[in-house]
C-alpha atoms as a PDB file:
ATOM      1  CA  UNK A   1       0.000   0.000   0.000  1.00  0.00           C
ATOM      2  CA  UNK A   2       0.925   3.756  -1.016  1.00  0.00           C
ATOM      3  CA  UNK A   3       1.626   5.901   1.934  1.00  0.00           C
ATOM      4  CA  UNK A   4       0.962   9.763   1.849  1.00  0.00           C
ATOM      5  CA  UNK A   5       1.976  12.208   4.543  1.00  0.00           C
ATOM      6  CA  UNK A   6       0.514  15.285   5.652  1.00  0.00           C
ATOM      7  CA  UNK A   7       0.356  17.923   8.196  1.00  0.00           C
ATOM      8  CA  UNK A   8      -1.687  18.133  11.398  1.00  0.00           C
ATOM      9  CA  UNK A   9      -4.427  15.548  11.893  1.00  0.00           C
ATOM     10  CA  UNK A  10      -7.719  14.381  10.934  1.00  0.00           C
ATOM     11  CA  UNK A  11     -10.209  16.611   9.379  1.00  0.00           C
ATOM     12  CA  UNK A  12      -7.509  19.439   8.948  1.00  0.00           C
ATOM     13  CA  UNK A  13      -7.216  21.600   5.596  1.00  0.00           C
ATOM     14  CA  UNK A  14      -4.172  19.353   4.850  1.00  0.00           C
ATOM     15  CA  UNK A  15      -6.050  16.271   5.519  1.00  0.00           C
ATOM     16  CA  UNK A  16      -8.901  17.209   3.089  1.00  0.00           C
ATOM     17  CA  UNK A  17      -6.278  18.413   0.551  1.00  0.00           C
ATOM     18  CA  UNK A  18      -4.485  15.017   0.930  1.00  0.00           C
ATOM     19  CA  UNK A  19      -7.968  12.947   0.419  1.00  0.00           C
ATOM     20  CA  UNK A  20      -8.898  15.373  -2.537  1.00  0.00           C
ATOM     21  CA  UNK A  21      -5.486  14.119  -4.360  1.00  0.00           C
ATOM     22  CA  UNK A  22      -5.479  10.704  -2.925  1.00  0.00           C
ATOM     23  CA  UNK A  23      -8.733  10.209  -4.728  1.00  0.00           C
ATOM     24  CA  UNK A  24      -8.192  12.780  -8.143  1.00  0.00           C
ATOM     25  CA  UNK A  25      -5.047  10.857  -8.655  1.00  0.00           C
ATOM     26  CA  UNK A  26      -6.623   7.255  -8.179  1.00  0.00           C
ATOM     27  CA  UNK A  27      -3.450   6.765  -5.232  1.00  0.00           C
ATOM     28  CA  UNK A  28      -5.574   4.170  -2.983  1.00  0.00           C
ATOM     29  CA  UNK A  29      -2.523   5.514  -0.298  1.00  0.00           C
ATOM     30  CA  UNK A  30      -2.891   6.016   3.355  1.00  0.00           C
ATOM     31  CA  UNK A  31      -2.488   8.984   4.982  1.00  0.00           C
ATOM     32  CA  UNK A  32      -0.502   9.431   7.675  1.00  0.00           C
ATOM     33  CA  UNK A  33       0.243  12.819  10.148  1.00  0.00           C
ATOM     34  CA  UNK A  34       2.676  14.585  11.223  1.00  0.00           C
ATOM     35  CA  UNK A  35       2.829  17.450  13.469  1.00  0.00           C
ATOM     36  CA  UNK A  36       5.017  20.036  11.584  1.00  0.00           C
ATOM     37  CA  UNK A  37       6.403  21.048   8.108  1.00  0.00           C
ATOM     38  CA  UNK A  38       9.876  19.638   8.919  1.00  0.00           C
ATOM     39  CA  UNK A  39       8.529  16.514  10.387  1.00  0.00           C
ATOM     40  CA  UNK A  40       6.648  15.970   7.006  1.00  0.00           C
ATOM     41  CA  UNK A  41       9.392  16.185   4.706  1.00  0.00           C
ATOM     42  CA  UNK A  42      11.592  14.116   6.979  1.00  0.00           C
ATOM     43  CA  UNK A  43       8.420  11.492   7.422  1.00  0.00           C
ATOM     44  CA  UNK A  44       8.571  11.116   3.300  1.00  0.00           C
ATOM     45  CA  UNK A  45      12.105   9.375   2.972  1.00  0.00           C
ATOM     46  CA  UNK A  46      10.177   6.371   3.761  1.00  0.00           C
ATOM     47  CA  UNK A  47       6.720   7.320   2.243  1.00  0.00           C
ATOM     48  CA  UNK A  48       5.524   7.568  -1.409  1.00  0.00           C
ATOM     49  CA  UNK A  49       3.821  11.046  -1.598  1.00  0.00           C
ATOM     50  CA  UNK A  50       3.641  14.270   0.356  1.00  0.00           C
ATOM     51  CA  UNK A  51       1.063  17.160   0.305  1.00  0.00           C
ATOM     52  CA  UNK A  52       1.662  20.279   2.201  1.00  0.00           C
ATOM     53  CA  UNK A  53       0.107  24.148   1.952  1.00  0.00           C
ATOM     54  CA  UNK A  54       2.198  26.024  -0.381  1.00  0.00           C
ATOM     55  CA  UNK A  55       0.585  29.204  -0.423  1.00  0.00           C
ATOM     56  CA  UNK A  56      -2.514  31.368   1.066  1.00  0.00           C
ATOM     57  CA  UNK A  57      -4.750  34.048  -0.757  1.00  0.00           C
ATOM     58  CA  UNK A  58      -4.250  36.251   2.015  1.00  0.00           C
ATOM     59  CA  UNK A  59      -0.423  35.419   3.904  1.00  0.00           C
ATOM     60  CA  UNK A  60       1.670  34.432   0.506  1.00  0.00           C
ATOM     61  CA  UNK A  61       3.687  31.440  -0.186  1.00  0.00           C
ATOM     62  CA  UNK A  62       4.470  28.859   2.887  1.00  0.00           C
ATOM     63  CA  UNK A  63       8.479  29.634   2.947  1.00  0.00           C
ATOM     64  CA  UNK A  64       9.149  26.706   5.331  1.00  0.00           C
ATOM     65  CA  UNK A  65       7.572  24.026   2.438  1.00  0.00           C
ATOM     66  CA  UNK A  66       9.723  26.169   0.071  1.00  0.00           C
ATOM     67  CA  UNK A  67      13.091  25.895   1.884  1.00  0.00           C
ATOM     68  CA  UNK A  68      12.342  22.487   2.257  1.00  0.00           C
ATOM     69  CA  UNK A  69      11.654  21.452  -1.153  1.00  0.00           C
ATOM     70  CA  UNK A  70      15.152  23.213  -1.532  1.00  0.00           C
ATOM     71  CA  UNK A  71      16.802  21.630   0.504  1.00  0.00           C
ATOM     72  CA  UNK A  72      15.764  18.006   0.421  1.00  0.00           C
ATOM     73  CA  UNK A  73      15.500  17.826  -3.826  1.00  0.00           C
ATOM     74  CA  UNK A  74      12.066  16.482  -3.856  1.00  0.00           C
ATOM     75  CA  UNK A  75       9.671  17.622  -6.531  1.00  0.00           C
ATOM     76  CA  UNK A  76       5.838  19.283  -6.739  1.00  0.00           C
ATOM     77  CA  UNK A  77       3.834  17.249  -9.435  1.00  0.00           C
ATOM     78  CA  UNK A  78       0.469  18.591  -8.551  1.00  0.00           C
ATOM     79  CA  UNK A  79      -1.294  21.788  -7.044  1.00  0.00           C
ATOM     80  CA  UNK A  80      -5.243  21.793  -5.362  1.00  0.00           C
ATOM     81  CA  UNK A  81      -6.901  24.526  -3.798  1.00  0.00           C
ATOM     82  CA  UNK A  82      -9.421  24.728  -1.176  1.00  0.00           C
ATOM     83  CA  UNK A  83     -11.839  27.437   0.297  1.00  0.00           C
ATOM     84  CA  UNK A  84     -10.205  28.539   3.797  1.00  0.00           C
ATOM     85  CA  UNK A  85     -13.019  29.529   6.269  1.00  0.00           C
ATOM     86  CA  UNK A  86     -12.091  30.499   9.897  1.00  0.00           C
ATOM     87  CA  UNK A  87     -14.504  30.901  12.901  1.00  0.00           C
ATOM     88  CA  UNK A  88     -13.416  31.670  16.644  1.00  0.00           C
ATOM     89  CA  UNK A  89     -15.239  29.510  19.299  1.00  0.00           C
ATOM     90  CA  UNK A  90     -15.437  29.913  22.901  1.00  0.00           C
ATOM     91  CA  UNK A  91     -17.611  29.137  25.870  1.00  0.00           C
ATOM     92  CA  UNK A  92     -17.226  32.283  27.589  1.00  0.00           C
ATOM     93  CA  UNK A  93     -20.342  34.773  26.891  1.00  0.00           C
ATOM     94  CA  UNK A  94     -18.615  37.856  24.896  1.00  0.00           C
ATOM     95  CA  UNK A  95     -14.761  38.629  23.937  1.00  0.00           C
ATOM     96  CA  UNK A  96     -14.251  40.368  26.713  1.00  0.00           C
ATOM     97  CA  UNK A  97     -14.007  37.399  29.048  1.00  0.00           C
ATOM     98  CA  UNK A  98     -11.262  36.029  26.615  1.00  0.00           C
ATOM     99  CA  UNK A  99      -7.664  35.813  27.739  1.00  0.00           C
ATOM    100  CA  UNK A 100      -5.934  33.697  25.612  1.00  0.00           C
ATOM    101  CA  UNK A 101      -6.523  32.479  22.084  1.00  0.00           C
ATOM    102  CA  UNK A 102      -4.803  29.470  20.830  1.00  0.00           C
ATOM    103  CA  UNK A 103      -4.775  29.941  17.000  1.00  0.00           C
ATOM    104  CA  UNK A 104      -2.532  27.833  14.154  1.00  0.00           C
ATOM    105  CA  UNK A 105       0.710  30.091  12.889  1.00  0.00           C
ATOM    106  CA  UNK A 106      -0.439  30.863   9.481  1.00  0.00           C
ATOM    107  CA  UNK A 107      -4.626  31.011  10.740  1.00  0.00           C
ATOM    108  CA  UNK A 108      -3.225  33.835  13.072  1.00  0.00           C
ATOM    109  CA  UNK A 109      -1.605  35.744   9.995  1.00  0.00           C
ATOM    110  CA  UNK A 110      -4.876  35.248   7.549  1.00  0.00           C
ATOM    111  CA  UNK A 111      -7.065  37.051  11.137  1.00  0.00           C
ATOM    112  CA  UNK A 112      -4.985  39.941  11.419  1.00  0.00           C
ATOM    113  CA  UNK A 113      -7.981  42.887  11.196  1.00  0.00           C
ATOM    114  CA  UNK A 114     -10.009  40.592  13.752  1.00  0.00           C
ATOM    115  CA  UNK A 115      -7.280  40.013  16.165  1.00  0.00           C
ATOM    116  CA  UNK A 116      -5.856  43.389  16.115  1.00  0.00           C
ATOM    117  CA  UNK A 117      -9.527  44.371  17.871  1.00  0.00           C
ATOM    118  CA  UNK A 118      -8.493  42.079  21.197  1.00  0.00           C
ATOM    119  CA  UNK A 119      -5.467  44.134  22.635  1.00  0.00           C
ATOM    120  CA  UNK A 120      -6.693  42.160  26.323  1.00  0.00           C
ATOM    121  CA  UNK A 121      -5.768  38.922  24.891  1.00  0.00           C
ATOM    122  CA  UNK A 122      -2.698  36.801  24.637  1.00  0.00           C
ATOM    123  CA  UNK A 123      -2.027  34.516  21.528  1.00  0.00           C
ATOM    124  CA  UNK A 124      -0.796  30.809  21.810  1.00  0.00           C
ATOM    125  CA  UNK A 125       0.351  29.837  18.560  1.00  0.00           C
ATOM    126  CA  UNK A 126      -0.258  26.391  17.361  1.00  0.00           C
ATOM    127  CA  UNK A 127       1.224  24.118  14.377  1.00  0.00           C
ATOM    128  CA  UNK A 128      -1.904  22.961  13.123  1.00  0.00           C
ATOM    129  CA  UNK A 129      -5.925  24.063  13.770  1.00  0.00           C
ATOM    130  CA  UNK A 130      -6.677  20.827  15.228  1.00  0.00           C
ATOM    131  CA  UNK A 131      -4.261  21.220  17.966  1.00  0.00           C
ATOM    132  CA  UNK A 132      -5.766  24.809  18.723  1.00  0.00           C
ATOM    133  CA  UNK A 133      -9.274  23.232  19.508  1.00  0.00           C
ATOM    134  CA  UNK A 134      -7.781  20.511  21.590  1.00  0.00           C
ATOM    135  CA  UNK A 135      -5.481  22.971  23.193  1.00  0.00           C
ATOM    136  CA  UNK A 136      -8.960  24.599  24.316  1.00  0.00           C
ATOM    137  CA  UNK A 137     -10.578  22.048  25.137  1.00  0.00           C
ATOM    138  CA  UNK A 138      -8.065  20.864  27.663  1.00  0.00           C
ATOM    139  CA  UNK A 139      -8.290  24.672  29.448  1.00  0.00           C
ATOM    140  CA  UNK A 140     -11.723  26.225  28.047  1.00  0.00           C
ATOM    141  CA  UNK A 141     -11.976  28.676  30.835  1.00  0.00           C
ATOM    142  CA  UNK A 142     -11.651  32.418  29.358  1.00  0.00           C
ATOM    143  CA  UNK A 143      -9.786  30.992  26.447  1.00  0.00           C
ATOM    144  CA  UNK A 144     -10.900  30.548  22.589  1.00  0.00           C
ATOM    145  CA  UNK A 145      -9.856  29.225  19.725  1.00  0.00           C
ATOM    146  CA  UNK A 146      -9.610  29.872  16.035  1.00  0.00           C
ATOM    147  CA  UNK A 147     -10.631  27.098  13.787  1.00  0.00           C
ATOM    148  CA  UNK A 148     -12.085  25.938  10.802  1.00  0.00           C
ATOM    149  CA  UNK A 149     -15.410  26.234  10.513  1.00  0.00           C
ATOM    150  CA  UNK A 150     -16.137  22.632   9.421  1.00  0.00           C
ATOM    151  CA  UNK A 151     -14.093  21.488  12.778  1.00  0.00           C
ATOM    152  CA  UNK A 152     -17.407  22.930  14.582  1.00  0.00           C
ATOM    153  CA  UNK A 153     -18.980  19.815  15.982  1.00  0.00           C
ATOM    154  CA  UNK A 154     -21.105  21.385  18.661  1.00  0.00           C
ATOM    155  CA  UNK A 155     -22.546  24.718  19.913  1.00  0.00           C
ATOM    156  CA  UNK A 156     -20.428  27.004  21.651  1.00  0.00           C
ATOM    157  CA  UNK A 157     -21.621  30.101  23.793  1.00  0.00           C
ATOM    158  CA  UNK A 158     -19.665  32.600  21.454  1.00  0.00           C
ATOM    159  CA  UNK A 159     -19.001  31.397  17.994  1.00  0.00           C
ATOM    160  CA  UNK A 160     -17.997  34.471  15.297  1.00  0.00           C
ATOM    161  CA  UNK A 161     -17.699  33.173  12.027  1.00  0.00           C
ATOM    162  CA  UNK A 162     -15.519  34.582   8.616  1.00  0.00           C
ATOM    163  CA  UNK A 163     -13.096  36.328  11.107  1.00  0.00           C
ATOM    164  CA  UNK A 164     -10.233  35.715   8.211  1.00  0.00           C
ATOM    165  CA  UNK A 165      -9.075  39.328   6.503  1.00  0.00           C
ATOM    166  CA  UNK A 166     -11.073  38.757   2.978  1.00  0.00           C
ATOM    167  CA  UNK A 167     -13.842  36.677   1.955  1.00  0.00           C
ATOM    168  CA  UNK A 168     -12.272  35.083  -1.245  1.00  0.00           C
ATOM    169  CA  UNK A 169      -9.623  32.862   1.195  1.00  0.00           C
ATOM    170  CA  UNK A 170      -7.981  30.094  -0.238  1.00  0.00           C
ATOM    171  CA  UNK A 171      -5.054  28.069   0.069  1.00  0.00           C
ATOM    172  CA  UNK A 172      -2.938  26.095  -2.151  1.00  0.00           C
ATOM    173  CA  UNK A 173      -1.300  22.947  -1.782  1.00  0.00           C
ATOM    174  CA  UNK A 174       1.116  21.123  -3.198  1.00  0.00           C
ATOM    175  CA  UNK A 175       1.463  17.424  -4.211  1.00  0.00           C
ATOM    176  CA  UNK A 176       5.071  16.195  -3.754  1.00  0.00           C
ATOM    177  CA  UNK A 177       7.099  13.292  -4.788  1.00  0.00           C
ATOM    178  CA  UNK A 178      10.832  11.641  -4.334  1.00  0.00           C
ATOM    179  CA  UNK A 179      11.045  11.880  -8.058  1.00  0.00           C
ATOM    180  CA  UNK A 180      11.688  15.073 -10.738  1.00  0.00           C
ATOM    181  CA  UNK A 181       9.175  14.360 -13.560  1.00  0.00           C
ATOM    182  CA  UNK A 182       9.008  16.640 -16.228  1.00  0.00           C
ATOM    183  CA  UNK A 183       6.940  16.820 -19.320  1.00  0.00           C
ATOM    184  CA  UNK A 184       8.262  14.995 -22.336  1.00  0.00           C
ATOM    185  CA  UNK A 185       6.353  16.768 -24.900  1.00  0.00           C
ATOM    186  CA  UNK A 186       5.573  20.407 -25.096  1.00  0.00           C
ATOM    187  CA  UNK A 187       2.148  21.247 -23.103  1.00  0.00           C
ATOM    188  CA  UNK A 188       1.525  24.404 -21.099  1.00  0.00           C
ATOM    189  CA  UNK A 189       2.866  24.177 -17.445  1.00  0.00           C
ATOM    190  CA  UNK A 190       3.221  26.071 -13.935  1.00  0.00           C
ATOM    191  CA  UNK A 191       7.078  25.790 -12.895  1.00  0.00           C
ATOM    192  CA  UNK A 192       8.288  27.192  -8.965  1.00  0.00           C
ATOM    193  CA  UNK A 193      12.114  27.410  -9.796  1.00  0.00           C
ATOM    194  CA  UNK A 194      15.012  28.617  -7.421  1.00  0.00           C
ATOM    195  CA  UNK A 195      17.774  30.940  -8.643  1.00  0.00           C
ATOM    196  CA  UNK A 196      20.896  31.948  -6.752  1.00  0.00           C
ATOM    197  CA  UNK A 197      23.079  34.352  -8.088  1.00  0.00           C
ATOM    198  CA  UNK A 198      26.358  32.812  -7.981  1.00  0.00           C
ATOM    199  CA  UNK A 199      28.144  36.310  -6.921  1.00  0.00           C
ATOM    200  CA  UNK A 200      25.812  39.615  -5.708  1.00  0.00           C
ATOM    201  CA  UNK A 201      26.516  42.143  -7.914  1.00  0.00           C
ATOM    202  CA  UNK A 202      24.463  45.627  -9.381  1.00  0.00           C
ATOM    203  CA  UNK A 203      22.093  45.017 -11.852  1.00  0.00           C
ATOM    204  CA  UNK A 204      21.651  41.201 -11.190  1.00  0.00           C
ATOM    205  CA  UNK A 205      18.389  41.097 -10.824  1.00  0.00           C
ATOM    206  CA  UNK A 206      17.819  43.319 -13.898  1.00  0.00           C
ATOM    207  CA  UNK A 207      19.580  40.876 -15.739  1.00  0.00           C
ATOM    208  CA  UNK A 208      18.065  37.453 -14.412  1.00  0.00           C
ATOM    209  CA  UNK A 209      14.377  39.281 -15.406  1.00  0.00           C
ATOM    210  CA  UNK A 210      15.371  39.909 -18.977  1.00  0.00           C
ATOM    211  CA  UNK A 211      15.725  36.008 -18.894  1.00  0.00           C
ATOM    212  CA  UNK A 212      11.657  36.070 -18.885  1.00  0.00           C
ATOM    213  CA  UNK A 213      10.954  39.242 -20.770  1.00  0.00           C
ATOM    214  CA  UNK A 214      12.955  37.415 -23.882  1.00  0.00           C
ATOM    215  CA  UNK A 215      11.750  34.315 -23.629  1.00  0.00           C
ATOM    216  CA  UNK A 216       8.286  35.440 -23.473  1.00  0.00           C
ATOM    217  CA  UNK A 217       7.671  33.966 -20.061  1.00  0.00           C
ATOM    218  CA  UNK A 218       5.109  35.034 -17.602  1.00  0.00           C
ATOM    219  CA  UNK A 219       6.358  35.446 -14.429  1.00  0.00           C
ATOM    220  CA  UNK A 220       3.428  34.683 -11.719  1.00  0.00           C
ATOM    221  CA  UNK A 221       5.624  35.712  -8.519  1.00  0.00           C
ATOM    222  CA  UNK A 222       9.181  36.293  -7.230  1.00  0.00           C
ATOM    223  CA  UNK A 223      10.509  36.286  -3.658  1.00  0.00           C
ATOM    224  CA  UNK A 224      13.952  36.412  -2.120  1.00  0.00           C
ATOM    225  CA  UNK A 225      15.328  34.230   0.359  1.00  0.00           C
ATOM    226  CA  UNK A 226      18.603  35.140   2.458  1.00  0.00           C
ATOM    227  CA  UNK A 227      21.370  32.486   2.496  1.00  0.00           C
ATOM    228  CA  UNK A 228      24.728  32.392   4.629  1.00  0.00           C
ATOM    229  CA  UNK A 229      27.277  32.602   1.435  1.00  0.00           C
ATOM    230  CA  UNK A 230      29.421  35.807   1.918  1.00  0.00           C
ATOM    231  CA  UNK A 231      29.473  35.509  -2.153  1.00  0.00           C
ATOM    232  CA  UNK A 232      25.373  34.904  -2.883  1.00  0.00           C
ATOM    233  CA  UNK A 233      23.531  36.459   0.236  1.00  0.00           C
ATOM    234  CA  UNK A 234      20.083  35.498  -1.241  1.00  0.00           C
ATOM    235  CA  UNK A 235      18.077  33.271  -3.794  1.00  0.00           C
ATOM    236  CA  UNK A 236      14.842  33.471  -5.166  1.00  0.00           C
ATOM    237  CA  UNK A 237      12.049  31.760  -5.598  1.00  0.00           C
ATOM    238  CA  UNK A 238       9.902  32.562  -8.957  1.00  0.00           C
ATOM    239  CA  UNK A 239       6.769  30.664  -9.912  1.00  0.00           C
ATOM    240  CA  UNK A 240       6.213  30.794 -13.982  1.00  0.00           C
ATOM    241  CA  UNK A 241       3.653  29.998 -16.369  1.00  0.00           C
ATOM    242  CA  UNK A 242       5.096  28.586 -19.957  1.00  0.00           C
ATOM    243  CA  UNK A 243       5.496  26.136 -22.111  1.00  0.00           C
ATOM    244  CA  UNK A 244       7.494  23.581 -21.318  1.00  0.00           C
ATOM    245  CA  UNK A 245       9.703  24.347 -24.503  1.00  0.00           C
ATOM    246  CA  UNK A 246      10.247  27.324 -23.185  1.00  0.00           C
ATOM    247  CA  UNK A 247      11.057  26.441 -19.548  1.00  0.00           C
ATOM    248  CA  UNK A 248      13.466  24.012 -21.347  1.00  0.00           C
ATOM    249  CA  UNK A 249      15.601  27.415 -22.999  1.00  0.00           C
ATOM    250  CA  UNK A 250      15.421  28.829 -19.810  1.00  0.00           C
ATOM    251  CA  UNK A 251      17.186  26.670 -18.143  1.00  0.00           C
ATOM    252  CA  UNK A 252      19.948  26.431 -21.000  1.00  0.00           C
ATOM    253  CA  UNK A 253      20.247  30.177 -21.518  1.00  0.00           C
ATOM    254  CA  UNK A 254      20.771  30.685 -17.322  1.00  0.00           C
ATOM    255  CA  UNK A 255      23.273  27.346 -17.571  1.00  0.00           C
ATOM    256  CA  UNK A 256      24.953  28.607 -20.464  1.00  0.00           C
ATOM    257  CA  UNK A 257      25.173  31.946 -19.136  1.00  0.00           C
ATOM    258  CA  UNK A 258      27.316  31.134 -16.131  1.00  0.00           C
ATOM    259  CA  UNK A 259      25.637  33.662 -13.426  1.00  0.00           C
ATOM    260  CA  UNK A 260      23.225  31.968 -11.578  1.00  0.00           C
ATOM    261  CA  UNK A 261      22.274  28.197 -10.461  1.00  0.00           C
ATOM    262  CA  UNK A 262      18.545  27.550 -11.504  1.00  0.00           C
ATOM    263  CA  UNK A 263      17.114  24.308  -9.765  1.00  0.00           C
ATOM    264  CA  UNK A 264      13.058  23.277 -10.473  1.00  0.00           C
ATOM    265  CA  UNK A 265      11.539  22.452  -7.683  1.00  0.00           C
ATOM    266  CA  UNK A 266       8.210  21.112  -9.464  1.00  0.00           C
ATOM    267  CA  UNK A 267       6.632  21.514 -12.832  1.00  0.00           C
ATOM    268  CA  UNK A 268       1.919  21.196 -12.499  1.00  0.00           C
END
């Protein structure tokens, strides 16, 4: 049998992510948890597949799956989305009876304009939403937690529902094998790639965008990363949208050209 990890437990976004893949992709695996980003990649050296949140409508791109995917040379195949929805529960009557609010690292980020109304209250932040509603429920009194809304299995004395910053929330999340597999015919494709400049310089990243801009190649996002080379302080990380002919010159021109290292970390 096929074994897929994921993050958090049972019923979490990851979890329903996982299933949506583990069925799409006819996988019959089983899913097992783990309780952190790290643990996950770690947990796939003996596993098949991974799937892990890769970015949010509202907070950006997970950097921790990103580093990772850097640094262990594993590969995205696949990308699903799913509707984020985020609801604070409590059992005390009104917010004001709320001291502490146990609330997942990246739910807290996607609450900000909600949270930044309870100044009274402490925040205890979580690695997954399912451990913030067992993290209340093991010390409910004049504490609350942010969760999904389809964890709601009962009825709370305060419940406040779409407490996330904007309505439209989704996440993405990414599908990830042991294996690079890239298209052998020419189809269009999403590509996340990582570029370090082999030496910082003026003008570099000038010059790495005019790799794009000639080759016609739409450039969805770019972020920088800091490393600890004296000689190439940073890398990025771009997500594209091409043709897989064209991700294919890419890579030769950048190769050919001697300035950077270009690595793809998944082609969907």
């Amino acid at each position: 049998m096929k074994k897929l990890i994921t993050l958090g437990t049972q019923l979490t976004y990851s979890d329903l992510a996982a299933q949506k893949l583990n069925q799409t992709l006819q996988l019959n695996a089983d899913i097992f948890f783990e309780p952190t980003i790290d643990a996950s990649f770690k947990a796939l050296k003996d596993a098949d597949y991974l799937v892990l949140p890769i970015e949010n409508a509202i907070d950006g791109y997970i950097q921790r799956t990103l580093d990772l995917l850097y640094k262990y040379d594993y590969f995205m195949t696949q990308v699903t989305e799913l509707p984020i929805d985020f609801s604070l529960v409590s059992n005390e009557q009104s917010l004001t009876d709320i001291h502490k609010i146990y609330v997942q690292f990246k739910a807290k980020n996607q609450c900000l304009d909600f949270l930044e109304q309870l100044s009274h209250v402490s925040f205890i932040t979580t690695d997954s939403n399912t451990e913030s509603l067992k993290l209340y429920q093991s010390n409910p009194k004049h504490t609350a937690a942010i969760i999904p809304k389809h964890l709601i299995d009962k009825d709370y004395l305060l419940t406040i529902h779409n407490i996330h910053d904007q309505m439209l929330n989704h996440t993405r999340f990414a599908f990830i094998e042991k294996k690079h597999k890239m298209p052998t015919t020419n189809q269009a494709i999403k590509a996340m790639i990582s570029i370090r400049p082999k030496v910082d310089k003026v003008g570099l990243l000038y010059d790495l965008l005019g790799y794009f801009k000639d080759l016609n190649i739409n450039l969805v996002s770019i972020i920088s990363r800091p490393r600890m080379e004296p000689k190439s302080p940073y890398h990025f990380f771009l997500e594209i949208v091409s043709q897989t002919n064209q991700l294919n010159q890419l890579l030769k021109q950048i190769e050919n050209d001697n300035e950077f290292n270009i690595k793809i970390l998944g082609v969907y």
